[in-house]
PDB file of N, CA and C in Angstrom:
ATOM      1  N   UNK A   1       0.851  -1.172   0.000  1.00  0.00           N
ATOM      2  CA  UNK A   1       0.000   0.000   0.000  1.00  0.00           C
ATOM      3  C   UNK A   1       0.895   1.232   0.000  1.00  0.00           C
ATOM      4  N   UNK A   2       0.233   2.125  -0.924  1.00  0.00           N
ATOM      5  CA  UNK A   2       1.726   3.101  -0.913  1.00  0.00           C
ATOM      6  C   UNK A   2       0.904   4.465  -0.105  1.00  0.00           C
ATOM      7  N   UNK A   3       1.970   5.524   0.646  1.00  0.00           N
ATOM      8  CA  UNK A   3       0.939   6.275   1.786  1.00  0.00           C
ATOM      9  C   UNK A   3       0.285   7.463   0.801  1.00  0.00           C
ATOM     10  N   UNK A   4       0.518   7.566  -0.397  1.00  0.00           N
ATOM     11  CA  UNK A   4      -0.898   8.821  -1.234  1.00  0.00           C
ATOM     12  C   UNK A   4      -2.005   8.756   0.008  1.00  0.00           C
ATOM     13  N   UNK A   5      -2.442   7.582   0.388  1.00  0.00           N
ATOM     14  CA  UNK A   5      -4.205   7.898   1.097  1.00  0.00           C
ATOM     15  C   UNK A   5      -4.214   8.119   2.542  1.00  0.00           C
ATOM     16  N   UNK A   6      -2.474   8.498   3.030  1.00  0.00           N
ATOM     17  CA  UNK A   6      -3.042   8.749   4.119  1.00  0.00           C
ATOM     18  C   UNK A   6      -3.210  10.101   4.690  1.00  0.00           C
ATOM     19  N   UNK A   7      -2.722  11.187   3.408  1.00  0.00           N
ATOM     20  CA  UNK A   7      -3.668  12.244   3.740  1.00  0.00           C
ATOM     21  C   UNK A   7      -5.168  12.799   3.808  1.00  0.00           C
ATOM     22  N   UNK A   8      -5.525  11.774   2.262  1.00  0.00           N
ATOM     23  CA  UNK A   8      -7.046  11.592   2.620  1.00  0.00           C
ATOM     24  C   UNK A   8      -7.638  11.108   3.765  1.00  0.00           C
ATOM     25  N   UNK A   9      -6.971   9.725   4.768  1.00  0.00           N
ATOM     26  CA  UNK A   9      -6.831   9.448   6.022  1.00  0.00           C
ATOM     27  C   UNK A   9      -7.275  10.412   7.371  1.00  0.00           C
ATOM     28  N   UNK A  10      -6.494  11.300   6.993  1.00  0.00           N
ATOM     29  CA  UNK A  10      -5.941  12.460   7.581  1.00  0.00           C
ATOM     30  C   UNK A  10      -7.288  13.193   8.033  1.00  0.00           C
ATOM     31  N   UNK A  11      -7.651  13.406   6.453  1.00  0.00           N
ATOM     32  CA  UNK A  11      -8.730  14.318   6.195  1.00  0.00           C
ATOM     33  C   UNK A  11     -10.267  13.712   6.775  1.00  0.00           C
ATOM     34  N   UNK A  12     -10.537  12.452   7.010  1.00  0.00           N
ATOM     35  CA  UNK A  12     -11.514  11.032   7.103  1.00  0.00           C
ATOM     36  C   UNK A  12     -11.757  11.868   8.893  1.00  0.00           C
ATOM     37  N   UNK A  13     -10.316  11.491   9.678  1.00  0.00           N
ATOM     38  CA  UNK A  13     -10.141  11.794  11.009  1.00  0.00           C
ATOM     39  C   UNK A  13     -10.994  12.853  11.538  1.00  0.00           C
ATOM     40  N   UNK A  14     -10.557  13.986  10.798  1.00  0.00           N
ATOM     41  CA  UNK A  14     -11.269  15.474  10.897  1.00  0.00           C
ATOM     42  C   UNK A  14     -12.658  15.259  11.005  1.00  0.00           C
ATOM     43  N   UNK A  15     -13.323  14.535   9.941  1.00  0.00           N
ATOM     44  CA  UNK A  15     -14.672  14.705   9.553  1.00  0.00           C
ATOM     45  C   UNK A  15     -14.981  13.995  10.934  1.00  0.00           C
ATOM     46  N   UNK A  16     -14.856  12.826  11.091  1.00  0.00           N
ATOM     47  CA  UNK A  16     -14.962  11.870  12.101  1.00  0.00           C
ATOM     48  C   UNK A  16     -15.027  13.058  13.854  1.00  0.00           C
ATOM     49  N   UNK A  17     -13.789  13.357  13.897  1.00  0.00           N
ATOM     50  CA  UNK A  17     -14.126  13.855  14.891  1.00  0.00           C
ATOM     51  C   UNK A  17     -15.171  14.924  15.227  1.00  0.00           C
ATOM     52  N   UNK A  18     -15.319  15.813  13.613  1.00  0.00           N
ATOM     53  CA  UNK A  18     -16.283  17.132  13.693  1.00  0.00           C
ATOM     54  C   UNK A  18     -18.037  16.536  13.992  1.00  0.00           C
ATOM     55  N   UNK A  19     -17.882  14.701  13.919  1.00  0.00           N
ATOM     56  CA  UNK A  19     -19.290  14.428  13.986  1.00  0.00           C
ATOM     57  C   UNK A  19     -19.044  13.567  15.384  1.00  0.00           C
ATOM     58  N   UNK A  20     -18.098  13.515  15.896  1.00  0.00           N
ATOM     59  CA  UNK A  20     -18.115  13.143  17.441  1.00  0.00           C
ATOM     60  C   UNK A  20     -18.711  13.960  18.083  1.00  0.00           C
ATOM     61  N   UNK A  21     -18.060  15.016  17.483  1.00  0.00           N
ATOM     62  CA  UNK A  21     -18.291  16.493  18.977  1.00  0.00           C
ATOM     63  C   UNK A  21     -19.617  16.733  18.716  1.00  0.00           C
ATOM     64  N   UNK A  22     -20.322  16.484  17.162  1.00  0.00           N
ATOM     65  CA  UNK A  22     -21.526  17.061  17.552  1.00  0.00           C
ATOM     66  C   UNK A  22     -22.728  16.021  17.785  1.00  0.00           C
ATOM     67  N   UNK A  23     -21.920  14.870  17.821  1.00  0.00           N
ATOM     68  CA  UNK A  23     -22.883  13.568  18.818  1.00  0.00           C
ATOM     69  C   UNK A  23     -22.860  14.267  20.572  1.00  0.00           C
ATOM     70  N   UNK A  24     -20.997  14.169  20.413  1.00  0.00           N
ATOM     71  CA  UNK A  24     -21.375  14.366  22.264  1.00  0.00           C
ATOM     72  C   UNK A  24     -22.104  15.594  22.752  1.00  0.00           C
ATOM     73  N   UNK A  25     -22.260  16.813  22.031  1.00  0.00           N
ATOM     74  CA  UNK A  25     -23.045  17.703  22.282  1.00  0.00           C
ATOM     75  C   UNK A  25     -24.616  17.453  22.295  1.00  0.00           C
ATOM     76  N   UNK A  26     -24.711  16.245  21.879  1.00  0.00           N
ATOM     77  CA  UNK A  26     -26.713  15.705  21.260  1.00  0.00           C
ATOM     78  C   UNK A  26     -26.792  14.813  22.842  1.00  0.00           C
ATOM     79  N   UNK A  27     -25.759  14.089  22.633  1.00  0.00           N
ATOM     80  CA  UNK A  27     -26.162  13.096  23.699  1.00  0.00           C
ATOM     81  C   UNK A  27     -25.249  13.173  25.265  1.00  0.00           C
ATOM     82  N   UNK A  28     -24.021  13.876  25.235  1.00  0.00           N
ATOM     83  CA  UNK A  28     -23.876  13.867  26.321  1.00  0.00           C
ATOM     84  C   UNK A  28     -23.551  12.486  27.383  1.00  0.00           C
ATOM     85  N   UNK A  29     -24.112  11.877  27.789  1.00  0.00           N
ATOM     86  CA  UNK A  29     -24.283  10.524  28.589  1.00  0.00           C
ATOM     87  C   UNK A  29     -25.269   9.724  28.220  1.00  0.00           C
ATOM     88  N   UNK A  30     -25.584   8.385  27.999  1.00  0.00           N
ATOM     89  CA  UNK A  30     -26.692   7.265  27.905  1.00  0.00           C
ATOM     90  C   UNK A  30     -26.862   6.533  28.982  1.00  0.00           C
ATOM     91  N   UNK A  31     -28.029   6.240  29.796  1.00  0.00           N
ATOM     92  CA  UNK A  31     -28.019   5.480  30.256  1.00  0.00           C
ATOM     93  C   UNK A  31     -28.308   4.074  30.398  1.00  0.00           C
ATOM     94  N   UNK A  32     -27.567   2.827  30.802  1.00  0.00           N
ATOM     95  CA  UNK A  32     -27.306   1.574  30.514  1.00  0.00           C
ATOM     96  C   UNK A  32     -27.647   0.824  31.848  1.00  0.00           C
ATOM     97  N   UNK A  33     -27.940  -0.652  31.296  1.00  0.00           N
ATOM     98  CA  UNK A  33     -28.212  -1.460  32.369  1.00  0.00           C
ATOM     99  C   UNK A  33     -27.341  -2.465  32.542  1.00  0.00           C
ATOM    100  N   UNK A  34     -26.705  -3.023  33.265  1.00  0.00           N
ATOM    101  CA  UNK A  34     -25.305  -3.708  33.446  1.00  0.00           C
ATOM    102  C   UNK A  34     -26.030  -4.621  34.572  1.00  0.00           C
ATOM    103  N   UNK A  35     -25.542  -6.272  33.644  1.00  0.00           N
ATOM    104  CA  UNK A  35     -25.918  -7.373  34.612  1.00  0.00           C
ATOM    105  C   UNK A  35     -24.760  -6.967  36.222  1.00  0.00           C
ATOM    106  N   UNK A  36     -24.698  -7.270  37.145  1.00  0.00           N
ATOM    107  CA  UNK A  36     -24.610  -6.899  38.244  1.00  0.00           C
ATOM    108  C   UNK A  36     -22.679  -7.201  38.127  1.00  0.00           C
ATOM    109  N   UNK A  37     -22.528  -8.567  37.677  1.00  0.00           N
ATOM    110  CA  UNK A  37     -21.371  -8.982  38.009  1.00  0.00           C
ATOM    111  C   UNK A  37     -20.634  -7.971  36.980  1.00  0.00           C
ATOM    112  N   UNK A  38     -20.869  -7.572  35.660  1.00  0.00           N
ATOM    113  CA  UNK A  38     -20.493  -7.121  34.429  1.00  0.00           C
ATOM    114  C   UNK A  38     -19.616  -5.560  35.425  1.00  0.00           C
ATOM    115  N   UNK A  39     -20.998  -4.953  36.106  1.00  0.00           N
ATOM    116  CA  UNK A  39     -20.661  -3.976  36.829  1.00  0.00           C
ATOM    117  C   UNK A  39     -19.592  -4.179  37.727  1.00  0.00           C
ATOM    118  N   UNK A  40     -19.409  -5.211  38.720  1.00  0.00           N
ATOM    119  CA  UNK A  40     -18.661  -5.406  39.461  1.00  0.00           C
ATOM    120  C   UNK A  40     -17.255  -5.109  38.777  1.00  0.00           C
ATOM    121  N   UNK A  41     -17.187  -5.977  38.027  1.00  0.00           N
ATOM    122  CA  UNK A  41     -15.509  -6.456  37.338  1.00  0.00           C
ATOM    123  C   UNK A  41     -15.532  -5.018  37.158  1.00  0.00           C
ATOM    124  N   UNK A  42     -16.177  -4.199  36.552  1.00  0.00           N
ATOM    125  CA  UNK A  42     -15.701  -2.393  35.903  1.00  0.00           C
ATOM    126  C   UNK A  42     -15.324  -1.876  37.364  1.00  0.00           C
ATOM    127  N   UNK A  43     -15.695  -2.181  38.276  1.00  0.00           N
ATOM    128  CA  UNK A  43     -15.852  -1.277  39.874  1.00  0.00           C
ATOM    129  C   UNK A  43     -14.374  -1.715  40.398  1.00  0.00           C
ATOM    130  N   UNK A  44     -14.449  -2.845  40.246  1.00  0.00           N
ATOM    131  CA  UNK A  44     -12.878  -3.809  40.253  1.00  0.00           C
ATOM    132  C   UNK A  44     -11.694  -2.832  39.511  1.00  0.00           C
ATOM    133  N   UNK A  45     -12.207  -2.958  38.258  1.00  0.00           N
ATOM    134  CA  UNK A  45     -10.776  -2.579  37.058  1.00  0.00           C
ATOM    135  C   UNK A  45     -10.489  -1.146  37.776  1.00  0.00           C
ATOM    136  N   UNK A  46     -11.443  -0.149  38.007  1.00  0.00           N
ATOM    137  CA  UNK A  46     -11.220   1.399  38.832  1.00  0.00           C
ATOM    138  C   UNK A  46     -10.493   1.272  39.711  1.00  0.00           C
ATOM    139  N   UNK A  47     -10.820   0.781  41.170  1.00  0.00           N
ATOM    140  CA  UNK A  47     -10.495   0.370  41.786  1.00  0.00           C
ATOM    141  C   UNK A  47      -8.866  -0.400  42.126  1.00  0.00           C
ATOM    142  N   UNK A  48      -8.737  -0.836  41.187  1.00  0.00           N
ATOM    143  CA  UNK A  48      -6.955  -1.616  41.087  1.00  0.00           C
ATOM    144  C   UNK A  48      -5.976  -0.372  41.114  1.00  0.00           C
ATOM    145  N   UNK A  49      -5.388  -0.558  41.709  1.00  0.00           N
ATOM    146  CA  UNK A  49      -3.670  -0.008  41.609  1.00  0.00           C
ATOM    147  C   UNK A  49      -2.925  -0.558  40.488  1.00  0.00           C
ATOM    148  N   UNK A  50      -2.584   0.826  39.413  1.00  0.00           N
ATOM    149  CA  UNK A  50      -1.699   0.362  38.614  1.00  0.00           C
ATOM    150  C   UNK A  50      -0.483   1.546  38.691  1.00  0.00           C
ATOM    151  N   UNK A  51       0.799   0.820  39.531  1.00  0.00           N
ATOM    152  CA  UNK A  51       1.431   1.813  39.696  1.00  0.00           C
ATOM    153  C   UNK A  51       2.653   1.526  38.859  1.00  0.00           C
ATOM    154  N   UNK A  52       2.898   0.352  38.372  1.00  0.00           N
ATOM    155  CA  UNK A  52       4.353   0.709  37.105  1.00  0.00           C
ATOM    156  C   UNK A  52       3.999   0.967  35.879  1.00  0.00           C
ATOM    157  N   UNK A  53       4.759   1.737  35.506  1.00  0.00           N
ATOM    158  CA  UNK A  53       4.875   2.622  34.017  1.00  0.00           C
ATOM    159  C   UNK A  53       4.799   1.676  32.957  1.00  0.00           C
ATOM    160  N   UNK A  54       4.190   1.809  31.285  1.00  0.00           N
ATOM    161  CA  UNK A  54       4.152   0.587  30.728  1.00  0.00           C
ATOM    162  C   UNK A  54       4.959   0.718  30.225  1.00  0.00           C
ATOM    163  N   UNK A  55       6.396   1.663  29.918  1.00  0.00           N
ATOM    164  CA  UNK A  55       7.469   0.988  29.225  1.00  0.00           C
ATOM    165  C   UNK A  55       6.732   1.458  28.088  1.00  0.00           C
ATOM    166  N   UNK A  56       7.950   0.536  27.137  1.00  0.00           N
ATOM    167  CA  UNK A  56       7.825   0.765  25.418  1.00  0.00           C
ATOM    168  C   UNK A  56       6.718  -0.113  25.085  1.00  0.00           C
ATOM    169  N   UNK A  57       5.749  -0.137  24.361  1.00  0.00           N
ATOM    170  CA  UNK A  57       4.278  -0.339  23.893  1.00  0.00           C
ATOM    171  C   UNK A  57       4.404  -0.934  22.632  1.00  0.00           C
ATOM    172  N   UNK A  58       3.970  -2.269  21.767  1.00  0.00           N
ATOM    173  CA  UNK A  58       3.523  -2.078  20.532  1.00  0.00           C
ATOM    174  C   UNK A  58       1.988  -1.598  20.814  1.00  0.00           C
ATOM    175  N   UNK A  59       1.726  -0.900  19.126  1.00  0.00           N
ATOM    176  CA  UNK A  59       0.036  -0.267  19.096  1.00  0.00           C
ATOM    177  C   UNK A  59      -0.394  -1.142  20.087  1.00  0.00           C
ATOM    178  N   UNK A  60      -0.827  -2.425  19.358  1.00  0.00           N
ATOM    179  CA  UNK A  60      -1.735  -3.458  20.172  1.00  0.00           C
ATOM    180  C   UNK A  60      -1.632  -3.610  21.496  1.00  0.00           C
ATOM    181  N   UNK A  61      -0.287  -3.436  22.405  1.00  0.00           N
ATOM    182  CA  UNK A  61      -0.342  -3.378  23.617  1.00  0.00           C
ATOM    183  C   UNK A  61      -1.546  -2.101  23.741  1.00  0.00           C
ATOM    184  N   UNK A  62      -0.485  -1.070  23.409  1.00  0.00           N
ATOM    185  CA  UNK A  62      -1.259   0.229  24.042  1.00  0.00           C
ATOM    186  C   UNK A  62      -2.793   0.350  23.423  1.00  0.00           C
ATOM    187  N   UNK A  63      -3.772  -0.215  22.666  1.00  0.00           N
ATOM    188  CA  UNK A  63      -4.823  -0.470  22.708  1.00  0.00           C
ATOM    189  C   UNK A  63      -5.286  -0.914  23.521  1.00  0.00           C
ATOM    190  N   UNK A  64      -4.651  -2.352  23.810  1.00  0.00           N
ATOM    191  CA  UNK A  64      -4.987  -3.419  25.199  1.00  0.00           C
ATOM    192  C   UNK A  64      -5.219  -2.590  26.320  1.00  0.00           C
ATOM    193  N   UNK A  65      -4.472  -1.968  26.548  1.00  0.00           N
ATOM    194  CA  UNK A  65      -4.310  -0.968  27.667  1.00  0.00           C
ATOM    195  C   UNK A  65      -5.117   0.326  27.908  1.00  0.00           C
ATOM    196  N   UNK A  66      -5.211   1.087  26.457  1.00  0.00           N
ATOM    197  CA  UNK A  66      -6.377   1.825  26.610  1.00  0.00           C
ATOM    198  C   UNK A  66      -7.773   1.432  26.705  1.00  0.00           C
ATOM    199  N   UNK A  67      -8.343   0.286  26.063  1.00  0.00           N
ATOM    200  CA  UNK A  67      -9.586  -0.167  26.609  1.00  0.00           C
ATOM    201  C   UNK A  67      -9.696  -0.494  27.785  1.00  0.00           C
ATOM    202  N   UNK A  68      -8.608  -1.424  28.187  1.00  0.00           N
ATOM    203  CA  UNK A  68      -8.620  -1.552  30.183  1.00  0.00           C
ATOM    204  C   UNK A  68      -8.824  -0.105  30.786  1.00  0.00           C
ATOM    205  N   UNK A  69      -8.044   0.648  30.609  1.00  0.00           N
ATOM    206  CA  UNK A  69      -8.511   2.297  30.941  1.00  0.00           C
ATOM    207  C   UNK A  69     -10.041   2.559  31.086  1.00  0.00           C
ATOM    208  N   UNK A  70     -10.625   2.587  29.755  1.00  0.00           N
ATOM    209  CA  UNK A  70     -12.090   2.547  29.472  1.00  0.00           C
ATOM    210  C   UNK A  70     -12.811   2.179  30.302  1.00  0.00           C
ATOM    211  N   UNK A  71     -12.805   0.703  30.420  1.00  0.00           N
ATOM    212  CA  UNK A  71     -12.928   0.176  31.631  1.00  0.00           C
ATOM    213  C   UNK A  71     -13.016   0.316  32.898  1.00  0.00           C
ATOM    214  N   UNK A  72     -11.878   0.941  33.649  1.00  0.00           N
ATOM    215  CA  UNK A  72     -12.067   1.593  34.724  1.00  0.00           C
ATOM    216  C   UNK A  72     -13.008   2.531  34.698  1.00  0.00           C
ATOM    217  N   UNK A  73     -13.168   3.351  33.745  1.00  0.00           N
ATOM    218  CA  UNK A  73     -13.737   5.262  33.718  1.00  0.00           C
ATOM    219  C   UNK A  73     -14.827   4.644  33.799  1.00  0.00           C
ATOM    220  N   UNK A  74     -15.736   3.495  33.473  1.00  0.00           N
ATOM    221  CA  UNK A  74     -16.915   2.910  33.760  1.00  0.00           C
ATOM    222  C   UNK A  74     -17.451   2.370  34.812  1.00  0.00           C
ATOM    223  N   UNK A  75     -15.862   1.990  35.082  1.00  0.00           N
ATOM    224  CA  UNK A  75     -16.143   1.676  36.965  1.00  0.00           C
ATOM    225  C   UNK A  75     -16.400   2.764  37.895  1.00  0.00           C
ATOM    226  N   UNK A  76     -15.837   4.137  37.343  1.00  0.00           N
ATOM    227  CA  UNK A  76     -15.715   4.894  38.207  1.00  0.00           C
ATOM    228  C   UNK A  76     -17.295   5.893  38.010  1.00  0.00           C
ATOM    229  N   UNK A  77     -17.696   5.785  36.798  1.00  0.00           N
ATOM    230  CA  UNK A  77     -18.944   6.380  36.805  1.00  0.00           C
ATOM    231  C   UNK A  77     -19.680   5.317  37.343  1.00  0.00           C
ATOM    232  N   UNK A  78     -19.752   3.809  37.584  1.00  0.00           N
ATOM    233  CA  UNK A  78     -20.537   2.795  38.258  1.00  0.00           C
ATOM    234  C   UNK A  78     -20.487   3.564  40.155  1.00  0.00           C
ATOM    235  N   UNK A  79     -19.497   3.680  40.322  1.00  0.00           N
ATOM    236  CA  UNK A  79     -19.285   4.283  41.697  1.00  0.00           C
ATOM    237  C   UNK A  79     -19.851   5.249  42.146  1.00  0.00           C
ATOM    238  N   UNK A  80     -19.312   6.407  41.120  1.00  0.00           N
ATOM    239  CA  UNK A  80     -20.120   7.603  40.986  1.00  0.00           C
ATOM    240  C   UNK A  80     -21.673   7.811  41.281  1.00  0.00           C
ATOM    241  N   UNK A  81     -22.307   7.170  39.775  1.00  0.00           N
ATOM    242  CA  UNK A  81     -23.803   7.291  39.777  1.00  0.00           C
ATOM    243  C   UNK A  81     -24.607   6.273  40.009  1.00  0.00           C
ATOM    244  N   UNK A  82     -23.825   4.794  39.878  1.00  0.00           N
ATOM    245  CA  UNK A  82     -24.539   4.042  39.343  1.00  0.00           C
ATOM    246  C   UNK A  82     -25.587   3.897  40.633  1.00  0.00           C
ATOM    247  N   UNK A  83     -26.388   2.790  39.864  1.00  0.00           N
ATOM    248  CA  UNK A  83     -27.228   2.216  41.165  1.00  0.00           C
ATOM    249  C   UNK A  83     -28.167   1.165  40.924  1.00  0.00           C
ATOM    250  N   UNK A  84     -28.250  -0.042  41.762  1.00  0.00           N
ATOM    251  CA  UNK A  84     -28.644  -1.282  41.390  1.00  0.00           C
ATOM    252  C   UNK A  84     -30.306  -0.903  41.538  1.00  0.00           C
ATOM    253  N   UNK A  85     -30.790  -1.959  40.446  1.00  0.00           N
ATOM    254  CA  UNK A  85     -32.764  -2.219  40.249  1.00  0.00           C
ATOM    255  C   UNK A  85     -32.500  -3.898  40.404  1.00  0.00           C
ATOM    256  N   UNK A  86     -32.896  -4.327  41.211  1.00  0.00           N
ATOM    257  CA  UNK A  86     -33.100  -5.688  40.975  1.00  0.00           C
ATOM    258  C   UNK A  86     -31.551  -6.461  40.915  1.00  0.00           C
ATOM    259  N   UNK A  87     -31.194  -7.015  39.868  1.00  0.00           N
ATOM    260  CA  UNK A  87     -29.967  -8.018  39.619  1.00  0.00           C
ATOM    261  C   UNK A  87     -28.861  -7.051  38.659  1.00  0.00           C
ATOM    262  N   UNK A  88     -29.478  -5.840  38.131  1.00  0.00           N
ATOM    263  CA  UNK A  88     -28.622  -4.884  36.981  1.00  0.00           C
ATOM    264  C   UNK A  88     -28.498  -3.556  38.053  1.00  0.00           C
ATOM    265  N   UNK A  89     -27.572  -3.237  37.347  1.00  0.00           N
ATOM    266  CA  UNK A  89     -26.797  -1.705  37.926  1.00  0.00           C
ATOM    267  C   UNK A  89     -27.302  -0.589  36.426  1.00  0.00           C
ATOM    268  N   UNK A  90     -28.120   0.163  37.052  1.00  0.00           N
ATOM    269  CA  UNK A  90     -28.114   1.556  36.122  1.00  0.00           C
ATOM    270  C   UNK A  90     -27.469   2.498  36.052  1.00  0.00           C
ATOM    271  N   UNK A  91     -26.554   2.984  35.114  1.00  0.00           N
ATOM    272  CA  UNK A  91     -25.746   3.899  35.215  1.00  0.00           C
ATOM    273  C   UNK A  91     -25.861   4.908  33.899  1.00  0.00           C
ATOM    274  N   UNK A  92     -25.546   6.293  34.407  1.00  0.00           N
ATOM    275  CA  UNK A  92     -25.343   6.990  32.996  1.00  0.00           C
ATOM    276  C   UNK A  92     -23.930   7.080  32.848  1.00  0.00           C
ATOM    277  N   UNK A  93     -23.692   6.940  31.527  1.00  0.00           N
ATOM    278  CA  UNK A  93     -22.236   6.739  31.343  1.00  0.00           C
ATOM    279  C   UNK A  93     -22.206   7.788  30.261  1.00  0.00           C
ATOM    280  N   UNK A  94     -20.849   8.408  30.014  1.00  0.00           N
ATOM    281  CA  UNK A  94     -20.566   9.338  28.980  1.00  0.00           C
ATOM    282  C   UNK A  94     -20.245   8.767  27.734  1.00  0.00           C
ATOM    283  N   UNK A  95     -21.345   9.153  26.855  1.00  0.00           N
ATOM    284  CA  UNK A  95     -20.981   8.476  25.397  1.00  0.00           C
ATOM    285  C   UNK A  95     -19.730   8.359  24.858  1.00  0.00           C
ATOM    286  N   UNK A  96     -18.633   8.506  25.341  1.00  0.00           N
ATOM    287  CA  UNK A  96     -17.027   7.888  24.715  1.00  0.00           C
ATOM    288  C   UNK A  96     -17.184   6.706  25.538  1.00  0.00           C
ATOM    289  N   UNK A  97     -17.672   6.658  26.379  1.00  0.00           N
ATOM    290  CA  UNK A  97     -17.503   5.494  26.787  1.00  0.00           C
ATOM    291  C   UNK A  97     -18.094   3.931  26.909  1.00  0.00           C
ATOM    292  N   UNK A  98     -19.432   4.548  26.637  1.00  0.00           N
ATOM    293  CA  UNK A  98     -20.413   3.503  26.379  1.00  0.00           C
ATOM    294  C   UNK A  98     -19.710   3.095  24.369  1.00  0.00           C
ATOM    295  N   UNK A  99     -19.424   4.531  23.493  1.00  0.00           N
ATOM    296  CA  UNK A  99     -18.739   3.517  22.144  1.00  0.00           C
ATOM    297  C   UNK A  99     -17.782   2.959  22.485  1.00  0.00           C
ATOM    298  N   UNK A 100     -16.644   3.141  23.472  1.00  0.00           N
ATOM    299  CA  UNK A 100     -15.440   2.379  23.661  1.00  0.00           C
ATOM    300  C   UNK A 100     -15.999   0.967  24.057  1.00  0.00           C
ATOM    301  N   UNK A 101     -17.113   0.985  24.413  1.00  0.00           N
ATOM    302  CA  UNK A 101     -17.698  -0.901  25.410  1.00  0.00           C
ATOM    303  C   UNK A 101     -18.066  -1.170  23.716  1.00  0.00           C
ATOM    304  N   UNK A 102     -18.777  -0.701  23.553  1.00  0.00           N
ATOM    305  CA  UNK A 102     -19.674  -1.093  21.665  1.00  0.00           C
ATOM    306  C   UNK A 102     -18.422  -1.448  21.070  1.00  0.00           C
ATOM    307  N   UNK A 103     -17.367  -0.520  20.626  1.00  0.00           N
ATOM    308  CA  UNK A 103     -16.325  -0.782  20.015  1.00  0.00           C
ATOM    309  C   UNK A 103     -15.206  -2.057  20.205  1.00  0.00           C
ATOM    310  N   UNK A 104     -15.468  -2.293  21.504  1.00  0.00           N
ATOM    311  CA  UNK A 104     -14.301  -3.566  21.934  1.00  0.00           C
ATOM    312  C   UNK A 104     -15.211  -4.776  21.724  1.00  0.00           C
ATOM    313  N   UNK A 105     -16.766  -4.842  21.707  1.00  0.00           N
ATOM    314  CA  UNK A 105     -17.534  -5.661  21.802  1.00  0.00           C
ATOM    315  C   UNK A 105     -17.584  -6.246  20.198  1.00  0.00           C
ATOM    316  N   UNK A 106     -17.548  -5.320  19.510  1.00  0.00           N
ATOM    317  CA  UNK A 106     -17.406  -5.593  17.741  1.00  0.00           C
ATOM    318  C   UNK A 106     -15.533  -6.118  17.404  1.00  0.00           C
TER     319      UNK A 106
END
């Protein structure tokens, strides 16, 4: 593949983000229902101490790693707002974060 397209790339990003911002301005937070344990493990991942540095990264690590991130920020809005109905935890979560769960789930 030769890089000609990754200024068009470039250009893809822009658009992409100019229709993030004006999602997160529409929606702001969604709120979700999380089987109980699902919640737990996120309350868990917040919760953990991660105190050594990761060093040198391939992408795929540092993906690995930024969705675990994700992860936590879900735990920490579970902490925050959440609150159990029955066997599920309701929480509003901030739409980067509810696509980061959609996104790792695909």
């Amino acid at each position: 593949m030769s890089d000609e397209q990754y200024p068009r790339y470039e250009d893809d990003v822009k658009v992409l983000a100019a229709i993030g911002a004006r999602v997160a301005a529409q929606t702001d937070r969604v709120t979700v229902r999380l089987p109980g344990a699902l919640a737990e493990a996120a309350v868990a991942a917040w919760q953990r101490d991660e105190n050594a540095e990761p060093g040198p990264e391939s992408a795929g690590r540092y993906a690995l790693r930024d969705a675990a991130a994700e992860l936590a920020l879900i735990g920490l809005a579970i902490t925050e707002r959440g609150h159990r109905e029955g066997e599920e935890v309701v929480v509003d979560l901030d739409v980067a974060s509810a696509g980061a769960a959609v996104h790792a789930a695909e």
